[in-house]
PDB file of N, CA and C in Angstrom:
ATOM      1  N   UNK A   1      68.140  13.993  31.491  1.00  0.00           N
ATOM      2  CA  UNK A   1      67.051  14.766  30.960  1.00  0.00           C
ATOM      3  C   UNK A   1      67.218  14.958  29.453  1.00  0.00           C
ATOM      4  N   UNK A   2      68.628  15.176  29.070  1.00  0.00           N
ATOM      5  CA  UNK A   2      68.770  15.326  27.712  1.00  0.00           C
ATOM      6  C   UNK A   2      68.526  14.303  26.775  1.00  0.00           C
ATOM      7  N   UNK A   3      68.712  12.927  27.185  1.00  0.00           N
ATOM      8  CA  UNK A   3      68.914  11.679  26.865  1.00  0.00           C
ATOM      9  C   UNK A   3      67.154  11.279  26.464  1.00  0.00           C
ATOM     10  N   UNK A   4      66.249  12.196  27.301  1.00  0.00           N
ATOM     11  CA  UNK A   4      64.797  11.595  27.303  1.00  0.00           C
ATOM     12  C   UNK A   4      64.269  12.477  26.440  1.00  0.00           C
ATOM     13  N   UNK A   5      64.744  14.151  25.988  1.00  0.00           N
ATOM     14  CA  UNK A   5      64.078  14.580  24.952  1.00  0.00           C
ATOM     15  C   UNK A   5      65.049  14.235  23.935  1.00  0.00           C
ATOM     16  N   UNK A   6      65.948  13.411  23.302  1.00  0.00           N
ATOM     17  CA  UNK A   6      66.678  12.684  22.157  1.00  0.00           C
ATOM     18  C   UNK A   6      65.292  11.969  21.519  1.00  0.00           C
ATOM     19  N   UNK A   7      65.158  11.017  23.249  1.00  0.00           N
ATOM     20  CA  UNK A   7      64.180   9.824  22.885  1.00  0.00           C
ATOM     21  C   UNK A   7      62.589  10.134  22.141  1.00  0.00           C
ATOM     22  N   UNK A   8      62.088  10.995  23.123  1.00  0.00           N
ATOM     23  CA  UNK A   8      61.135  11.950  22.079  1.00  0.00           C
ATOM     24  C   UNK A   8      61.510  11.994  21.158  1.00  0.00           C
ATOM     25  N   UNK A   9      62.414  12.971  20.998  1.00  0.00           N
ATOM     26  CA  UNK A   9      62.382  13.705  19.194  1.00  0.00           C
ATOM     27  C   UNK A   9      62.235  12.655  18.242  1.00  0.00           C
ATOM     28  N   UNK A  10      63.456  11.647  18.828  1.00  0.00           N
ATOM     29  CA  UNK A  10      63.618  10.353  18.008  1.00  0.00           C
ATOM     30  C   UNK A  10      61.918   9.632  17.347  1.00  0.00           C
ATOM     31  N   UNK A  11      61.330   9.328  18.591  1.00  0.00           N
ATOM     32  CA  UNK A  11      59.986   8.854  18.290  1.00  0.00           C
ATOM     33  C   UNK A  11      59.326   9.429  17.832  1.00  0.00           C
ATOM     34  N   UNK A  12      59.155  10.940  17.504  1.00  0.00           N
ATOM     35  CA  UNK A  12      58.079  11.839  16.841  1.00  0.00           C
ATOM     36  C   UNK A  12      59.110  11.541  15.486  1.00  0.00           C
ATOM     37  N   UNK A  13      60.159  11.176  15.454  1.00  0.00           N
ATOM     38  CA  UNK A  13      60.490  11.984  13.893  1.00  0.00           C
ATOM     39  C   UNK A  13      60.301  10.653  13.386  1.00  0.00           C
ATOM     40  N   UNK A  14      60.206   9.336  14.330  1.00  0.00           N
ATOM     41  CA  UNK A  14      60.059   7.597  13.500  1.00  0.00           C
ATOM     42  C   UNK A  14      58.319   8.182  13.462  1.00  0.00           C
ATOM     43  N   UNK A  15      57.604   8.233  14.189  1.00  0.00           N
ATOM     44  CA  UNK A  15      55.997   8.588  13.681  1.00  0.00           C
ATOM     45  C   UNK A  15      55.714   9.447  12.225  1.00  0.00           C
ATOM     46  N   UNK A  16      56.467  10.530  12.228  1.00  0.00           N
ATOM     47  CA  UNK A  16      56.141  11.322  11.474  1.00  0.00           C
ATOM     48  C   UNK A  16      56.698  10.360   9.788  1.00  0.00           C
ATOM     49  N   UNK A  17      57.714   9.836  10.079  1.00  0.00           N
ATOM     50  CA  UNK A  17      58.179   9.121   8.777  1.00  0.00           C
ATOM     51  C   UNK A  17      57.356   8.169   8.482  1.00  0.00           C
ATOM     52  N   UNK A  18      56.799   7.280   9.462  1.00  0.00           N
ATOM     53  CA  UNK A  18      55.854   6.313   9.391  1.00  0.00           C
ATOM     54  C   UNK A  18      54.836   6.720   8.446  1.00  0.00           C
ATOM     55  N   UNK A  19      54.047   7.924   9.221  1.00  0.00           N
ATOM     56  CA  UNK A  19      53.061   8.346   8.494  1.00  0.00           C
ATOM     57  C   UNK A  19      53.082   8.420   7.120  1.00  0.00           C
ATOM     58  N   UNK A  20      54.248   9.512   6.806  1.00  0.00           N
ATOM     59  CA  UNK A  20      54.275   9.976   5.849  1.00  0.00           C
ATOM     60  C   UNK A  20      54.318   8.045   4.614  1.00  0.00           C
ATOM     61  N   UNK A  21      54.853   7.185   5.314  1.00  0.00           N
ATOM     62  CA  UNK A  21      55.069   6.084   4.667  1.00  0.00           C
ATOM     63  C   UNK A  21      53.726   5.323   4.214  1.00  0.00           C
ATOM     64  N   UNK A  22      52.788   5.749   4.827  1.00  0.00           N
ATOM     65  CA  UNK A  22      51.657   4.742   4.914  1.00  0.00           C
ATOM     66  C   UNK A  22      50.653   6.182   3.761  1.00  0.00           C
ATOM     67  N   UNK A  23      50.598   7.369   4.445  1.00  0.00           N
ATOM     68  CA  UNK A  23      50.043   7.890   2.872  1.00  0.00           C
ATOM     69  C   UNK A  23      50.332   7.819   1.429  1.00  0.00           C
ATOM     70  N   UNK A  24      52.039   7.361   1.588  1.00  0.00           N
ATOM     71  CA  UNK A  24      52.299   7.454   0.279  1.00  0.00           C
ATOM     72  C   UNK A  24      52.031   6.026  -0.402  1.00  0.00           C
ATOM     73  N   UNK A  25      51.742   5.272   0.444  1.00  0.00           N
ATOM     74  CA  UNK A  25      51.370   3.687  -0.024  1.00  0.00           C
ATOM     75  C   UNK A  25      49.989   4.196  -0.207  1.00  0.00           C
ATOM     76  N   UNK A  26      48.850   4.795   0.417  1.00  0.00           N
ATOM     77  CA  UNK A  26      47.668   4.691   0.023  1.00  0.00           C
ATOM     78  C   UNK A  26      47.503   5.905  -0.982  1.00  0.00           C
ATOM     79  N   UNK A  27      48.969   6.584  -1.317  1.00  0.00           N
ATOM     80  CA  UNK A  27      48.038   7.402  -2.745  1.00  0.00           C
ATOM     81  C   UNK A  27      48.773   6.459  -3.762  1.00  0.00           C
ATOM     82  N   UNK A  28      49.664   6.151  -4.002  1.00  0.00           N
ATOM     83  CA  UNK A  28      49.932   4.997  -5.380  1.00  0.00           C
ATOM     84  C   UNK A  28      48.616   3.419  -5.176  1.00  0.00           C
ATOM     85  N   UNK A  29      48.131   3.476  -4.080  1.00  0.00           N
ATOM     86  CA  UNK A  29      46.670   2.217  -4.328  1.00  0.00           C
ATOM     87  C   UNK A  29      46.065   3.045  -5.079  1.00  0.00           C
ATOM     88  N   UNK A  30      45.421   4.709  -4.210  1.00  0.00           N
ATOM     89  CA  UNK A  30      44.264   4.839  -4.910  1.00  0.00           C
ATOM     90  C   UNK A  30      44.128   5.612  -6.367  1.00  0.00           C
ATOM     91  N   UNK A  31      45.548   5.904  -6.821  1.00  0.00           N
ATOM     92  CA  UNK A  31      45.872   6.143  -8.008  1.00  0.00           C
ATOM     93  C   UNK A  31      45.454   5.274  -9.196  1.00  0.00           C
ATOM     94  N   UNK A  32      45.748   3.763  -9.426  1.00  0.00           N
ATOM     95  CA  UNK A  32      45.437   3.130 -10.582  1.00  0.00           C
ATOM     96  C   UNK A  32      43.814   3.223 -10.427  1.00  0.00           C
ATOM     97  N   UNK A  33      43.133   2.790  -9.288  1.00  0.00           N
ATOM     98  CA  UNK A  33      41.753   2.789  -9.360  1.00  0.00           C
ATOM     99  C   UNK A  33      40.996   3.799 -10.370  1.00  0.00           C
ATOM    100  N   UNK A  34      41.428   5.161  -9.951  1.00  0.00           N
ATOM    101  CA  UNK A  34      41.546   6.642 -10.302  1.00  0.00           C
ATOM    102  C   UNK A  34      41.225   6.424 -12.329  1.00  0.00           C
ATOM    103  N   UNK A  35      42.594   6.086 -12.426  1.00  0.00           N
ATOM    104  CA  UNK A  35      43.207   6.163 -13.684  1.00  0.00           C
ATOM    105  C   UNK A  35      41.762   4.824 -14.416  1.00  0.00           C
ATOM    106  N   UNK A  36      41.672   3.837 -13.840  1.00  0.00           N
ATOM    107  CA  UNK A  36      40.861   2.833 -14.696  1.00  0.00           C
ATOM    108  C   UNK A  36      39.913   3.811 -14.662  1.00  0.00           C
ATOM    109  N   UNK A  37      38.925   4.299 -13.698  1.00  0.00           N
ATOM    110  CA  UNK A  37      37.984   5.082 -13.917  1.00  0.00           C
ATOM    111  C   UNK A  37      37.507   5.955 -15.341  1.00  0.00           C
ATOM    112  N   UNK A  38      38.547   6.466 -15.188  1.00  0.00           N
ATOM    113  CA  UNK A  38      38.680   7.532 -15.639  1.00  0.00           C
ATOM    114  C   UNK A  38      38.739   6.923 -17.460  1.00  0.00           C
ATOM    115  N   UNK A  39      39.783   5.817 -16.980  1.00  0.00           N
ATOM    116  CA  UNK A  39      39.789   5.448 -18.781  1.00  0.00           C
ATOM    117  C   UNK A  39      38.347   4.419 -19.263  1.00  0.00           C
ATOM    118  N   UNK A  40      37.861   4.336 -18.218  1.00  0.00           N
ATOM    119  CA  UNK A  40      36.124   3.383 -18.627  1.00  0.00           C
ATOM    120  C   UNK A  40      35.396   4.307 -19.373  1.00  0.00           C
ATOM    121  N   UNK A  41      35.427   5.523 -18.048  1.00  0.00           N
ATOM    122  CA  UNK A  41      34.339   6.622 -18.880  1.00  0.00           C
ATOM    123  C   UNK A  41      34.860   6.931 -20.044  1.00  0.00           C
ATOM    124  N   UNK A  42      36.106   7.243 -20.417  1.00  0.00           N
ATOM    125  CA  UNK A  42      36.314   7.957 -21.455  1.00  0.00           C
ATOM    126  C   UNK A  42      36.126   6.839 -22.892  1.00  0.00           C
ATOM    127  N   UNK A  43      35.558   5.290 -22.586  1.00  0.00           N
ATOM    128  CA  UNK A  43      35.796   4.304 -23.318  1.00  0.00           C
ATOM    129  C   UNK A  43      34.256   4.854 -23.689  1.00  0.00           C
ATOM    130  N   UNK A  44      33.757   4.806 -22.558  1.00  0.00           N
ATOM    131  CA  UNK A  44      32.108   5.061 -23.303  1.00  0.00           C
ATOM    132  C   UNK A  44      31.596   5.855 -23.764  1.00  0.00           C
ATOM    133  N   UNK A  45      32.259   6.660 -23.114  1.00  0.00           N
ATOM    134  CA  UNK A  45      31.873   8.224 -24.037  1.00  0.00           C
ATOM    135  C   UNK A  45      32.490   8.369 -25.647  1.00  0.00           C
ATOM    136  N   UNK A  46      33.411   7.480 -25.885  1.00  0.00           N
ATOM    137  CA  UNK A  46      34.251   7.160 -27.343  1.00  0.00           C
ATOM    138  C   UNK A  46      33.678   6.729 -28.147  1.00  0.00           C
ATOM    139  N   UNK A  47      32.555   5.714 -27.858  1.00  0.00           N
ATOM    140  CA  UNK A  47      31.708   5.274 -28.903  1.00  0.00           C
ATOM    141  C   UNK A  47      30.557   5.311 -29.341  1.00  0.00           C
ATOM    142  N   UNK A  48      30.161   6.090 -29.925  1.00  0.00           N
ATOM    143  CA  UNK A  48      28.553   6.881 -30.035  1.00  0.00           C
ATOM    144  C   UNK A  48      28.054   6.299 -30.772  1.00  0.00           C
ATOM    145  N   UNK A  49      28.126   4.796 -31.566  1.00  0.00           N
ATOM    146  CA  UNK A  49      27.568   3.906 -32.261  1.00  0.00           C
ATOM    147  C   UNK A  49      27.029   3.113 -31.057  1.00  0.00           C
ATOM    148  N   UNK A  50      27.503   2.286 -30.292  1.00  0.00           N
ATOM    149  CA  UNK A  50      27.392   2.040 -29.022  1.00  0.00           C
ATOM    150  C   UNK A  50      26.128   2.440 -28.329  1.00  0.00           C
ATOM    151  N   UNK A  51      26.669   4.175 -27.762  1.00  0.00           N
ATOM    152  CA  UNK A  51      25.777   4.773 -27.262  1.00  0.00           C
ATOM    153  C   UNK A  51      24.188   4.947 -28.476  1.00  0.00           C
ATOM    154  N   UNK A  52      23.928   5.094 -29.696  1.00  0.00           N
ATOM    155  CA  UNK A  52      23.395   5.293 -30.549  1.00  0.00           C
ATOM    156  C   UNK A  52      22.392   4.327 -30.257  1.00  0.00           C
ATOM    157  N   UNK A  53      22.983   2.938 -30.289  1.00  0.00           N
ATOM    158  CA  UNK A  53      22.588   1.381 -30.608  1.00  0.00           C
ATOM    159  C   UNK A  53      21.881   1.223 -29.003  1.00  0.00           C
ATOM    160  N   UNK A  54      22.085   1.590 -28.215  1.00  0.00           N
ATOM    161  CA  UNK A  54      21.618   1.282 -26.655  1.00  0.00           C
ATOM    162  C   UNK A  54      20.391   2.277 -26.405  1.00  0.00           C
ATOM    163  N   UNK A  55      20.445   3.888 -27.208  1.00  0.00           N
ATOM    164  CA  UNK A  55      19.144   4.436 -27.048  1.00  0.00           C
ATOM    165  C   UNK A  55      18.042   4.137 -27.920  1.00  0.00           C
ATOM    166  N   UNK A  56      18.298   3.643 -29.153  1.00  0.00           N
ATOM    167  CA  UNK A  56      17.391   2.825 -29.978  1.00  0.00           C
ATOM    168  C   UNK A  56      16.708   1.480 -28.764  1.00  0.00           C
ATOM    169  N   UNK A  57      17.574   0.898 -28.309  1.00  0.00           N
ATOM    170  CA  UNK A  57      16.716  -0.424 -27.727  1.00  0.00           C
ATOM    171  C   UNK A  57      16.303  -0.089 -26.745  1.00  0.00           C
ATOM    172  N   UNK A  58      16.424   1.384 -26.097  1.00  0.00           N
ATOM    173  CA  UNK A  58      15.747   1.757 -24.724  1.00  0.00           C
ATOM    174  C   UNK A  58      14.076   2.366 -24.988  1.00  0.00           C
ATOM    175  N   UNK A  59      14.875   2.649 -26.765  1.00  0.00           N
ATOM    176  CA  UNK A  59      13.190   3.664 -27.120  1.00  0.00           C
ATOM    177  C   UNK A  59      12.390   2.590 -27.644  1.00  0.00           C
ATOM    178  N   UNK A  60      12.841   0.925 -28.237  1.00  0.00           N
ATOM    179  CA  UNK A  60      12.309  -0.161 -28.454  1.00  0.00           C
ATOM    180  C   UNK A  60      11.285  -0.520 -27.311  1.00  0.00           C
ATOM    181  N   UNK A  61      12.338  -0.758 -26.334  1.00  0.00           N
ATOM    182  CA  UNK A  61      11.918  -1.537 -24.555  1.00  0.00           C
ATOM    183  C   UNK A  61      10.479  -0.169 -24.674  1.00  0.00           C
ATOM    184  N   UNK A  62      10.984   0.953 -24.455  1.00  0.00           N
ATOM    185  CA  UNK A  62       9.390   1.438 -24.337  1.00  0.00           C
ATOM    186  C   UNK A  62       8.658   1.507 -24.799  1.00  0.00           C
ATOM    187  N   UNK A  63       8.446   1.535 -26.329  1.00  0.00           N
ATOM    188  CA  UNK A  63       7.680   1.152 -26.598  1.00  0.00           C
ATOM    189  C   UNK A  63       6.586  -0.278 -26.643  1.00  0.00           C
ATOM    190  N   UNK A  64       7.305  -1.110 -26.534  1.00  0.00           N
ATOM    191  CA  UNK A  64       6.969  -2.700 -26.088  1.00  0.00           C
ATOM    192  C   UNK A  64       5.862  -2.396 -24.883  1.00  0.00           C
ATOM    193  N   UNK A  65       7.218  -1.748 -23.790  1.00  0.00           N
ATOM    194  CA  UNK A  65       6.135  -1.276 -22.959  1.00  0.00           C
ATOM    195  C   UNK A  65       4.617  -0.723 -22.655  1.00  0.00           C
ATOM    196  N   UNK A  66       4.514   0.325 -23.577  1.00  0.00           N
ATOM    197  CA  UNK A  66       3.125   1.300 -23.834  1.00  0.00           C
ATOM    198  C   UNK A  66       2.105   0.188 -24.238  1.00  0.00           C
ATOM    199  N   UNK A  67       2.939  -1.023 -25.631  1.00  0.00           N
ATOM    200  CA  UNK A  67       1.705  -1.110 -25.833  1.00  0.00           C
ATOM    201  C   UNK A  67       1.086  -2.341 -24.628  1.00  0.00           C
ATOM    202  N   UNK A  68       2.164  -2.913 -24.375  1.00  0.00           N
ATOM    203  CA  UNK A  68       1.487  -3.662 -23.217  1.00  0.00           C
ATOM    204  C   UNK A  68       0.818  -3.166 -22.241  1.00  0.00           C
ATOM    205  N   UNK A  69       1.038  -1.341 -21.954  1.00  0.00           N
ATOM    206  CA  UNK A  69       0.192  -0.762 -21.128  1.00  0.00           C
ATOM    207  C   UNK A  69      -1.341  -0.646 -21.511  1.00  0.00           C
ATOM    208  N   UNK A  70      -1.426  -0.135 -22.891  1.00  0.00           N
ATOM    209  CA  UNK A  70      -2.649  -0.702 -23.749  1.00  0.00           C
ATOM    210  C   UNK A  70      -3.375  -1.515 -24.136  1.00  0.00           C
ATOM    211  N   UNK A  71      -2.860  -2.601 -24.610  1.00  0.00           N
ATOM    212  CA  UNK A  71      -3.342  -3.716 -24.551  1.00  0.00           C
ATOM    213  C   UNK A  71      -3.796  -4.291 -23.104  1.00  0.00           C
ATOM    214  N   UNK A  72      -3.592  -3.669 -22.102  1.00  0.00           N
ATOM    215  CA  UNK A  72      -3.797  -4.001 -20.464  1.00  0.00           C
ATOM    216  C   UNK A  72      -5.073  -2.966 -19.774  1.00  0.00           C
ATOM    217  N   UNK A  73      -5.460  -1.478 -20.453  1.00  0.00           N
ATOM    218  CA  UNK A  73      -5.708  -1.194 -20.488  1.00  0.00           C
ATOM    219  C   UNK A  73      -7.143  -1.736 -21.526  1.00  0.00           C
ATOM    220  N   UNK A  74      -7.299  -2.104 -22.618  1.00  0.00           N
ATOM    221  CA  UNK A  74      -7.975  -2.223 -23.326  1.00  0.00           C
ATOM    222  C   UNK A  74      -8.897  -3.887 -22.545  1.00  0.00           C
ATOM    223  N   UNK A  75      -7.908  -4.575 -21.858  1.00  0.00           N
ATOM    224  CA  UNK A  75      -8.587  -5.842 -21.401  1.00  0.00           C
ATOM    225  C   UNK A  75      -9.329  -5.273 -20.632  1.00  0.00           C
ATOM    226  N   UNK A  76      -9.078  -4.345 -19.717  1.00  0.00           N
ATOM    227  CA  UNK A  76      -9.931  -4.016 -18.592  1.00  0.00           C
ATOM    228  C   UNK A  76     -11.166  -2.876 -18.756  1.00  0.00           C
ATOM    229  N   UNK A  77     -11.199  -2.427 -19.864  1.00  0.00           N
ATOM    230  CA  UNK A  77     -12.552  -1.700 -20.398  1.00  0.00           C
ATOM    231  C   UNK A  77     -13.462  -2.582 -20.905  1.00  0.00           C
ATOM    232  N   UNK A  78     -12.553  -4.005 -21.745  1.00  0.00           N
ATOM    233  CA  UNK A  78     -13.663  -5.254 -21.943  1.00  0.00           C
ATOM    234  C   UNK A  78     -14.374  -5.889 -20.642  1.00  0.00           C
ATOM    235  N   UNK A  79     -13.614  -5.938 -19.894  1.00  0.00           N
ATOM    236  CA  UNK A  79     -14.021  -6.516 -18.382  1.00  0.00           C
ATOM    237  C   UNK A  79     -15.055  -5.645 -17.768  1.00  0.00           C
ATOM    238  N   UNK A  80     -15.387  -4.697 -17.836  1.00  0.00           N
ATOM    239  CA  UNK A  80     -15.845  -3.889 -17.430  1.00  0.00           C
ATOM    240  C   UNK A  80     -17.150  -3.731 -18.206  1.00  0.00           C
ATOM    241  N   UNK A  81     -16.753  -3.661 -19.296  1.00  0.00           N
ATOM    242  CA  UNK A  81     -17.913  -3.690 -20.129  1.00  0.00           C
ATOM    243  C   UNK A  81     -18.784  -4.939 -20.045  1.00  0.00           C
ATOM    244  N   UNK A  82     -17.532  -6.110 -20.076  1.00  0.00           N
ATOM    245  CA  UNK A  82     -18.626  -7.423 -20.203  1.00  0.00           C
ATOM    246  C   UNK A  82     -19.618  -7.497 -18.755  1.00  0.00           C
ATOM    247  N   UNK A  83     -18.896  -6.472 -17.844  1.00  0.00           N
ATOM    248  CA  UNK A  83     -19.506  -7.015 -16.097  1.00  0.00           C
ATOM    249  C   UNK A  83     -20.777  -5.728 -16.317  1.00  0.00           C
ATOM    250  N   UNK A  84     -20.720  -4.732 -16.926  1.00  0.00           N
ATOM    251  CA  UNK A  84     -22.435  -4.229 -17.037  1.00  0.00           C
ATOM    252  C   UNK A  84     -23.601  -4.910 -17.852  1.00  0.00           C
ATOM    253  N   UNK A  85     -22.582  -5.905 -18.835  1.00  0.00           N
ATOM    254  CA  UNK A  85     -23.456  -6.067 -19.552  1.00  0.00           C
ATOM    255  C   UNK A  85     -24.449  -7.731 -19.077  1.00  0.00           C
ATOM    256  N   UNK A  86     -23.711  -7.997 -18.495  1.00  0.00           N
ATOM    257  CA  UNK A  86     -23.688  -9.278 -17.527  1.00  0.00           C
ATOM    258  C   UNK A  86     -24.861  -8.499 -16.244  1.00  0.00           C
ATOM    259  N   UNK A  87     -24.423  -7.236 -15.886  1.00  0.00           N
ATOM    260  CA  UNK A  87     -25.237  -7.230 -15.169  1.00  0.00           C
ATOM    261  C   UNK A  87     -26.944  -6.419 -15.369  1.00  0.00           C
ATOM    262  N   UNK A  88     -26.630  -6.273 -16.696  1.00  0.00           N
ATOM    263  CA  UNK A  88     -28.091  -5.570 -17.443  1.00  0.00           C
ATOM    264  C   UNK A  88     -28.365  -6.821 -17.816  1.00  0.00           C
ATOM    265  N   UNK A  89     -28.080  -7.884 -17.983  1.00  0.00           N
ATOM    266  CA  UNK A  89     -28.773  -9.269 -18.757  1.00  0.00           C
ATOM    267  C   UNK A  89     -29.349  -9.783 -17.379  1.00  0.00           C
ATOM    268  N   UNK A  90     -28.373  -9.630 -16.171  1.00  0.00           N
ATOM    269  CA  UNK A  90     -29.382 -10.511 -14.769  1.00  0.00           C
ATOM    270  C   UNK A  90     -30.648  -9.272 -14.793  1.00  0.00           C
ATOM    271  N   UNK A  91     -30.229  -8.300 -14.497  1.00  0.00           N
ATOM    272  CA  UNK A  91     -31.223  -7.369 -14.139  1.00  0.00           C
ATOM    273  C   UNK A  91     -32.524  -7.533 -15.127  1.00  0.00           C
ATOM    274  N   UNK A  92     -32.178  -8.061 -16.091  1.00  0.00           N
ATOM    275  CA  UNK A  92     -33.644  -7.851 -17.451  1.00  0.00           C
ATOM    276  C   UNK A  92     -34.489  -9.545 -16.814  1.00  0.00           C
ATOM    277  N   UNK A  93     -33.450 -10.329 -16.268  1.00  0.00           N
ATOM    278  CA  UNK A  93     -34.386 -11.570 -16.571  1.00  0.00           C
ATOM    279  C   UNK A  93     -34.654 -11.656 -15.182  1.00  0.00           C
ATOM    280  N   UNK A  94     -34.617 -10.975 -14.000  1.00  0.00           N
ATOM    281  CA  UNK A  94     -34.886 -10.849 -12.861  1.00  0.00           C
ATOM    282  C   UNK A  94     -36.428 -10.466 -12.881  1.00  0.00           C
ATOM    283  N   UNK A  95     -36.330  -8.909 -13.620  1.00  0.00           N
ATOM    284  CA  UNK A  95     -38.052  -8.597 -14.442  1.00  0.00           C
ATOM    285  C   UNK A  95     -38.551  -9.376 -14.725  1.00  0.00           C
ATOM    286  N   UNK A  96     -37.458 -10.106 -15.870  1.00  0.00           N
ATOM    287  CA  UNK A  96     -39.021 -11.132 -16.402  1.00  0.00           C
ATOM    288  C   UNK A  96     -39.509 -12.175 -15.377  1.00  0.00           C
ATOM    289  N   UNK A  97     -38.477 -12.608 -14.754  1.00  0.00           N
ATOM    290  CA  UNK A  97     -38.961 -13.701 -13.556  1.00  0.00           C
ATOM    291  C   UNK A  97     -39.954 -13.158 -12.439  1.00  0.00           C
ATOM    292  N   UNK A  98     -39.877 -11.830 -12.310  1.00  0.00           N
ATOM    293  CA  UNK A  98     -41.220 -11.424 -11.668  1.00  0.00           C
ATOM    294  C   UNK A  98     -42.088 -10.790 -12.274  1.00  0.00           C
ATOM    295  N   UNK A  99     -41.957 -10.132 -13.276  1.00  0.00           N
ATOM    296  CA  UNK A  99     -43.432 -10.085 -14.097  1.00  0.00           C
ATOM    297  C   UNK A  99     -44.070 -11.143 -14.153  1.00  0.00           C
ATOM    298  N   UNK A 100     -42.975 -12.945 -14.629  1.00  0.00           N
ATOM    299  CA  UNK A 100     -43.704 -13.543 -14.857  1.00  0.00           C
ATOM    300  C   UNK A 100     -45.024 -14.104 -13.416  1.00  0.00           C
ATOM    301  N   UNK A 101     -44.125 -13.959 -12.511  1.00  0.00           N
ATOM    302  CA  UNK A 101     -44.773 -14.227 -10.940  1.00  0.00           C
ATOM    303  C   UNK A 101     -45.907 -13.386 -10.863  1.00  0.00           C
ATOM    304  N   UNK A 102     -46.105 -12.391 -11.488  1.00  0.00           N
ATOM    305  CA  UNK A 102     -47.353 -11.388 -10.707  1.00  0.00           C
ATOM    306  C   UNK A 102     -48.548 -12.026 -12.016  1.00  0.00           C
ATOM    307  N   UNK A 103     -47.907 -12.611 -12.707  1.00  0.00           N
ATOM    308  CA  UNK A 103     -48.844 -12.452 -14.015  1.00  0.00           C
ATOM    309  C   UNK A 103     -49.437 -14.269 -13.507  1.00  0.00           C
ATOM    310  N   UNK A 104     -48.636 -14.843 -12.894  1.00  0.00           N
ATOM    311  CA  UNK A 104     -49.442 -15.863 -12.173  1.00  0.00           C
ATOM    312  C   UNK A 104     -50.062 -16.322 -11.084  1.00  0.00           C
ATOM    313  N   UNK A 105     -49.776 -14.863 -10.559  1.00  0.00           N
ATOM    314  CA  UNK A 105     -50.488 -14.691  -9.154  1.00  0.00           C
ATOM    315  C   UNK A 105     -51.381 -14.508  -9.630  1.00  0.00           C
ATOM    316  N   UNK A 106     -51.458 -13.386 -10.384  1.00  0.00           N
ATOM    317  CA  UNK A 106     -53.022 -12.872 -11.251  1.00  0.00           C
ATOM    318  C   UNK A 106     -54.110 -13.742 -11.530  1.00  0.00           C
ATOM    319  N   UNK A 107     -53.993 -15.059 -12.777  1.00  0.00           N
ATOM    320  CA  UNK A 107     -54.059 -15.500 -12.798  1.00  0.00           C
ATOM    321  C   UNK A 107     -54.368 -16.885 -12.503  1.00  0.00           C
ATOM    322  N   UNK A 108     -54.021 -17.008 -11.154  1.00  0.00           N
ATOM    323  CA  UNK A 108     -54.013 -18.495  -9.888  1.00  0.00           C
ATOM    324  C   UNK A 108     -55.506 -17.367  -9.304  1.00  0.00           C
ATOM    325  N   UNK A 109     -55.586 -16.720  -8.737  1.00  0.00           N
ATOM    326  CA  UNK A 109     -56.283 -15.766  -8.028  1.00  0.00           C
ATOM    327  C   UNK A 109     -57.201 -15.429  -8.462  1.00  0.00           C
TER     328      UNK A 109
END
């Protein structure tokens, strides 16, 4: 009986070392990861010429943007415009094509 709680103890105290073996391997992995992190951000946050130079071409990019929103905008008020005006030019010669009809009915009659 004594011989079988040895064997226990034995095996809880090889588990417990185990363990402890396999956390300490996964905190020295997730340590350097940690550390690069940490030294990226602090790379970017270091250079405010950098950062300076990247919000200039973001306020560039939008503007580029707007005006292409405008200029996109402005095609489609021409379109619009040209399609009333397209459709006041059928509508006028539609009149005249039947004025001209009644005025030769009139006329024939």
């Amino acid at each position: 009986m004594q011989n079988s709680e040895n064997i226990e103890i034995a095996i809880e105290h090889h588990a417990h070392d185990t363990a402890q073996q396999i956390m300490q391997a996964m905190k020295s992995v997730d340590e350097p990861s940690q550390t690069a992190f940490e030294s990226q951000e602090t790379n970017i946050i270091a250079d405010p010429e950098e950062l300076n130079w990247l919000g200039n071409r973001i306020d560039e990019r939008e503007a580029q943007q707007q005006i292409l929103i405008d200029e996109k905008s402005t095609l489609q008020a021409e379109k619009v415009a040209l399609g009333i005006a397209a459709l006041a030019a059928l509508s006028r010669s539609e009149n005249r094509k039947s004025f001209f009809k009644k005025v030769w009915v009139l006329s024939v009659s």
